[in-house]
Protein backbone atom coordinates (compact mmCIF):
# COMPACT_ATOMS: atom_id res chain seq x y z
CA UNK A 1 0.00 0.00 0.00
CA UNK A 2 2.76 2.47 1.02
CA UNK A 3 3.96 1.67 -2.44
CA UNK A 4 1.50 2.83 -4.11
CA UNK A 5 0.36 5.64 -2.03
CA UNK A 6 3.69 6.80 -2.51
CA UNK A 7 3.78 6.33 -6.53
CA UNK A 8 0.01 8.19 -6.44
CA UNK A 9 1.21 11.09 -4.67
CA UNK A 10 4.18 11.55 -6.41
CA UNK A 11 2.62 11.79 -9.63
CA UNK A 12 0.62 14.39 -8.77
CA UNK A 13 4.41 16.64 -7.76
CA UNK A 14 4.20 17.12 -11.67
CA UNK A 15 0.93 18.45 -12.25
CA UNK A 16 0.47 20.08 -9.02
CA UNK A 17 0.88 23.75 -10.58
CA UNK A 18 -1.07 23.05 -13.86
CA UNK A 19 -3.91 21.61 -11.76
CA UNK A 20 -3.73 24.23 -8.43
CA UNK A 21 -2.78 27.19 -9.92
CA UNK A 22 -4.40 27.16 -13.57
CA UNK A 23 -6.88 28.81 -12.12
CA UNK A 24 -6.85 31.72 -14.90
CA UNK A 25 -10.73 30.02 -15.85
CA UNK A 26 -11.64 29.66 -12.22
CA UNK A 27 -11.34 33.19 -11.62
CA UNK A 28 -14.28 33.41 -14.38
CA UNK A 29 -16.02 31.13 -12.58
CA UNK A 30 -15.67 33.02 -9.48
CA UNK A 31 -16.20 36.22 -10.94
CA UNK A 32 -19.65 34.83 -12.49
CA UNK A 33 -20.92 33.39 -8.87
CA UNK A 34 -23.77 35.83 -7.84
CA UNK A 35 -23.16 37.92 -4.99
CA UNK A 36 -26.38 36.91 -2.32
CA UNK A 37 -28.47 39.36 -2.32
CA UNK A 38 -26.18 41.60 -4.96
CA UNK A 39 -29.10 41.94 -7.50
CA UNK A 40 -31.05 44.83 -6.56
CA UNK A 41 -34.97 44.94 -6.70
CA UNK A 42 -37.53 47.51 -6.23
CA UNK A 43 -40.13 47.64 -4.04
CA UNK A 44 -43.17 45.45 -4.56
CA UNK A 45 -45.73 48.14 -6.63
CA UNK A 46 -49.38 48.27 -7.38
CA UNK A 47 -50.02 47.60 -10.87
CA UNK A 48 -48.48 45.67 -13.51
CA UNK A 49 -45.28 44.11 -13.18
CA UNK A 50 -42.23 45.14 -15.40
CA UNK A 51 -39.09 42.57 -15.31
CA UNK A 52 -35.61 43.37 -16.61
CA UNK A 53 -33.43 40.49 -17.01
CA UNK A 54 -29.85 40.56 -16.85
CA UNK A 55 -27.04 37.95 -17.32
CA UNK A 56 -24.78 38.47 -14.67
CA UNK A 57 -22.30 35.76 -15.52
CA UNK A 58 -22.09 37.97 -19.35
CA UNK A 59 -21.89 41.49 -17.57
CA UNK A 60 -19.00 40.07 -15.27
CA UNK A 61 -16.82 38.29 -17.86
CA UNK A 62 -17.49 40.21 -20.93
CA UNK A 63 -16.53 43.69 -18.84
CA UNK A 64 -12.89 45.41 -19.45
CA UNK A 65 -12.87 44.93 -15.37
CA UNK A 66 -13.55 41.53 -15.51
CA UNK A 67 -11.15 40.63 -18.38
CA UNK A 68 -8.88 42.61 -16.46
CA UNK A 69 -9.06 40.52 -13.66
CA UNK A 70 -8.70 37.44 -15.20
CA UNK A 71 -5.30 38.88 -17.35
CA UNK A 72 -3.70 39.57 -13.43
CA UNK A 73 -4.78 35.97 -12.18
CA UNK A 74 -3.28 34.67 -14.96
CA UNK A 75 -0.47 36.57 -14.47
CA UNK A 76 0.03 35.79 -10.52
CA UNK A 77 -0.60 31.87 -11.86
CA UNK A 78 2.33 32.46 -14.02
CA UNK A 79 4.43 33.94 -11.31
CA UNK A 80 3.55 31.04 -9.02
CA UNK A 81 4.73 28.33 -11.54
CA UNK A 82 7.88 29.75 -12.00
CA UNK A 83 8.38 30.32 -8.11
CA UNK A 84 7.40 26.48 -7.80
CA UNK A 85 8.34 24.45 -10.36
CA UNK A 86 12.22 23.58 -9.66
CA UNK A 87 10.69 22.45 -6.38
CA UNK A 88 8.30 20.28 -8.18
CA UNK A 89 10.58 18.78 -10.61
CA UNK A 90 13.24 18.34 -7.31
CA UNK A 91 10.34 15.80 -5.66
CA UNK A 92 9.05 14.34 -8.79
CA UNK A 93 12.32 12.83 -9.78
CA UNK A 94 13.10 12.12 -5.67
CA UNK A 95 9.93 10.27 -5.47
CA UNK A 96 11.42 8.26 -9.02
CA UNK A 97 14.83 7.31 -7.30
CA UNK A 98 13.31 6.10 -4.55
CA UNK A 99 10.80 3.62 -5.90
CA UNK A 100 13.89 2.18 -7.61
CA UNK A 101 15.50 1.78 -3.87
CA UNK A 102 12.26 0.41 -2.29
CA UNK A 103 12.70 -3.22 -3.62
CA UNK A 104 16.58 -3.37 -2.16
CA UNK A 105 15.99 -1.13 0.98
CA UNK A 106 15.36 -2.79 4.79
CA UNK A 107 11.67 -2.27 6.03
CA UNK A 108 12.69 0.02 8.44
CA UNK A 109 14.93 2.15 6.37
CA UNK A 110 11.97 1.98 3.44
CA UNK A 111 9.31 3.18 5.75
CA UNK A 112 11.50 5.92 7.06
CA UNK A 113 12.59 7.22 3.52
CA UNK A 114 8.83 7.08 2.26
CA UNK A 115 7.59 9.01 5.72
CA UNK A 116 10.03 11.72 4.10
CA UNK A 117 9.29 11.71 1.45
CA UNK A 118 5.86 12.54 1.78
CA UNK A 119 6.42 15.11 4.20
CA UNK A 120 8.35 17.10 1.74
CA UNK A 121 5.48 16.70 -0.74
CA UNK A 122 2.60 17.68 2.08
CA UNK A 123 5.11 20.50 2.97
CA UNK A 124 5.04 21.59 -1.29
CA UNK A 125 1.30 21.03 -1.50
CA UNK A 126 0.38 23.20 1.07
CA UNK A 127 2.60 26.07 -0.45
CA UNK A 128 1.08 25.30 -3.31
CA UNK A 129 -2.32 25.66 -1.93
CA UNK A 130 -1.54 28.50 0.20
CA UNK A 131 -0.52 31.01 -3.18
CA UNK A 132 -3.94 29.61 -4.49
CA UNK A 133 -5.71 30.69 -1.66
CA UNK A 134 -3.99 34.21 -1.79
CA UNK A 135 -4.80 34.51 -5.74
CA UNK A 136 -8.90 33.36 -4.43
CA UNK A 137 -9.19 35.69 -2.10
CA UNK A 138 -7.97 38.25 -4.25
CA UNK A 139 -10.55 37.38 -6.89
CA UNK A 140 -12.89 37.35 -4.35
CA UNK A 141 -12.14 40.75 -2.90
CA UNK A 142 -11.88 42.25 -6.78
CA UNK A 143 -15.24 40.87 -7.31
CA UNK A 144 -16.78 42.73 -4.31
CA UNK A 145 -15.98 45.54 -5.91
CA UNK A 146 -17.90 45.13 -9.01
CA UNK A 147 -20.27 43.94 -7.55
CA UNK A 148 -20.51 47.54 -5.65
CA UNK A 149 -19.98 49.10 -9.10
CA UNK A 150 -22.58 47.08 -10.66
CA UNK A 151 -25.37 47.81 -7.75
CA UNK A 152 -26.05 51.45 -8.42
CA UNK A 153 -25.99 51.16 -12.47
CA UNK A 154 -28.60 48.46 -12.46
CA UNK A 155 -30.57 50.40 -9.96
CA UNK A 156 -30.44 53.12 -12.60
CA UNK A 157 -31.64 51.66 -15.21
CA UNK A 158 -34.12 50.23 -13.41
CA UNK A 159 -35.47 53.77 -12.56
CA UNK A 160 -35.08 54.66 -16.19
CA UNK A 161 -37.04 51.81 -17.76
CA UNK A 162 -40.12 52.21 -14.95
CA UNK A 163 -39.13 48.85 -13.59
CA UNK A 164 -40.28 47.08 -10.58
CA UNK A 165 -38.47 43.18 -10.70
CA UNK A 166 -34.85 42.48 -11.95
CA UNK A 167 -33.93 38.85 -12.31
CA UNK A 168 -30.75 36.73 -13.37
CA UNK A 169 -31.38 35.40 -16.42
CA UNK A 170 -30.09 31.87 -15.07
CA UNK A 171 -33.39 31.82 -12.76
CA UNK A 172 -35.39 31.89 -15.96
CA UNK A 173 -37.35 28.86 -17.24
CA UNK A 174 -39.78 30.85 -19.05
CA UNK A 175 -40.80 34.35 -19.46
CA UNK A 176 -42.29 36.76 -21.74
CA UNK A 177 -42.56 40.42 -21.77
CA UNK A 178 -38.75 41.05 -20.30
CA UNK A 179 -36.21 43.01 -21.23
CA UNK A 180 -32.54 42.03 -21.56
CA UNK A 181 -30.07 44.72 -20.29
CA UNK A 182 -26.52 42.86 -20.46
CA UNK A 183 -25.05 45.11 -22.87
CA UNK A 184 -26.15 48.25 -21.75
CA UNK A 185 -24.88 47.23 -17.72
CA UNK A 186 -21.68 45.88 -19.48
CA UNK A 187 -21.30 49.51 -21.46
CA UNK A 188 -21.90 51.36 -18.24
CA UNK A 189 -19.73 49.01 -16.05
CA UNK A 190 -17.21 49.62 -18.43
CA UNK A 191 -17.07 53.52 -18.12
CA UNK A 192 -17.69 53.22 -14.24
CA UNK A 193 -15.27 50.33 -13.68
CA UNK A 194 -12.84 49.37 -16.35
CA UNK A 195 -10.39 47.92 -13.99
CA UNK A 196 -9.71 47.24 -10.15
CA UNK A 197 -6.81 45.86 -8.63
CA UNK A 198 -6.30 42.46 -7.51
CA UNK A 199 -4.43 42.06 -4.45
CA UNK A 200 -3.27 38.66 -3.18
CA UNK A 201 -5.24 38.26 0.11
CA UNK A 202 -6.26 35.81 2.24
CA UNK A 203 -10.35 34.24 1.99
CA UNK A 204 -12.29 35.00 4.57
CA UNK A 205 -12.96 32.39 6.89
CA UNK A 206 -16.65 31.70 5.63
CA UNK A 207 -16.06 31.74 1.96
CA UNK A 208 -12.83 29.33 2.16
CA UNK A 209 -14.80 26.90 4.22
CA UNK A 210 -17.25 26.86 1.41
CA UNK A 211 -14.50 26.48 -1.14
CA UNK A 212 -13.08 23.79 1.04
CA UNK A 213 -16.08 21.80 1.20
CA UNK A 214 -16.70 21.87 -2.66
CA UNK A 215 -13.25 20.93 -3.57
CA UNK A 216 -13.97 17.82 -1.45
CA UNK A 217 -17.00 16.93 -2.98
CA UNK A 218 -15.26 17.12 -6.55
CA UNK A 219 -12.68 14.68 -5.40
């Protein structure tokens, strides 16, 4: 078992920074998860109802701000494989020599060589994870800010249009009589907001928790 635990794990020293810190798409995806309670909404009104419908995941992605967030994760990713991989390549071909020793080496001495083994690549993973976490939290922190950006200008154009219900377009099955104001909240975004920087910053306690646990459930 040790054998192959160790084989497993030491496989994964050469993709650890394409698969932990390729996270260039993942900041899309975390720039496209809805703030709760970040869509604003008017006040229930007498009358008929009027419904905008936006697409948040198109005003966040398709924005100069959030293209500019995803060119400086991809940058910090870049960064981070460069910092790392020497390291990586170090372990990857340790963790080769020694399952060409473990078939000649003494119990004793194999167990001890493996339980170092694997503590440098725990010790490499967690750095790993740790520059992740920074480059999340900074996504996530970048993304508050849009979203505060974002707030006000659909509230605007609510008031302009005489509307009393704005909705995400991904909580539509079916719907008539709607308008679609992606493009015009992208154009204004883009003159309020056409960049923000992203600074490499810890999650908040909460949010990684929730990270945590979905990571898990993907494994």
């Amino acid at each position: 078992m040790k054998k192959l635990t160790l084989a497993s794990r030491s496989s994964r020293i050469a993709v650890a920074l394409t698969l932990s810190l390729a996270i260039g798409s993942a900041a899309s995806l975390a720039l496209a998860q809805p703030k709760p309670g970040g869509a604003p909404s008017a006040p229930a009104a007498a009358g008929p109802t009027k419904v905008l419908v936006i697409d948040r995941n198109a005003i966040l992605l398709a924005s100069k701000v959030g293209q500019d967030i995803v060119r400086q994760v991809n940058g910090y990713r870049q960064t981070a494989e460069k910092e790392f991989r020497a390291e990586g390549e170090s372990l990857q071909k340790e963790g080769q020599a020694l399952r060409q020793q473990i078939a000649i080496l003494a119990p004793d001495v194999k167990a001890k060589k493996i339980r170092d083994f694997q503590a440098k690549q725990t010790a490499f993973e967690r750095k790993v994870e740790s520059r992740q976490g920074l480059i999340q939290g900074g996504v996530f922190q970048a993304r508050r800010q849009v979203e505060g950006a974002l707030g006000p200008i659909l509230q605007g154009i609510m008031q302009e249009r005489g509307a009393n219900l704005l909705i995400d377009r991904g909580s539509v099955v079916l719907g008539a009589n709607s308008m679609d104001i992606t493009s015009l909240a992208v154009q204004r975004l883009d003159k309020k907001m056409p960049s923000v920087k992203v600074q490499l910053t810890a999650l908040p306690p909460g949010v990684q928790q929730q990270m945590q646990q979905q990571q898990a459930m993907r494994r």
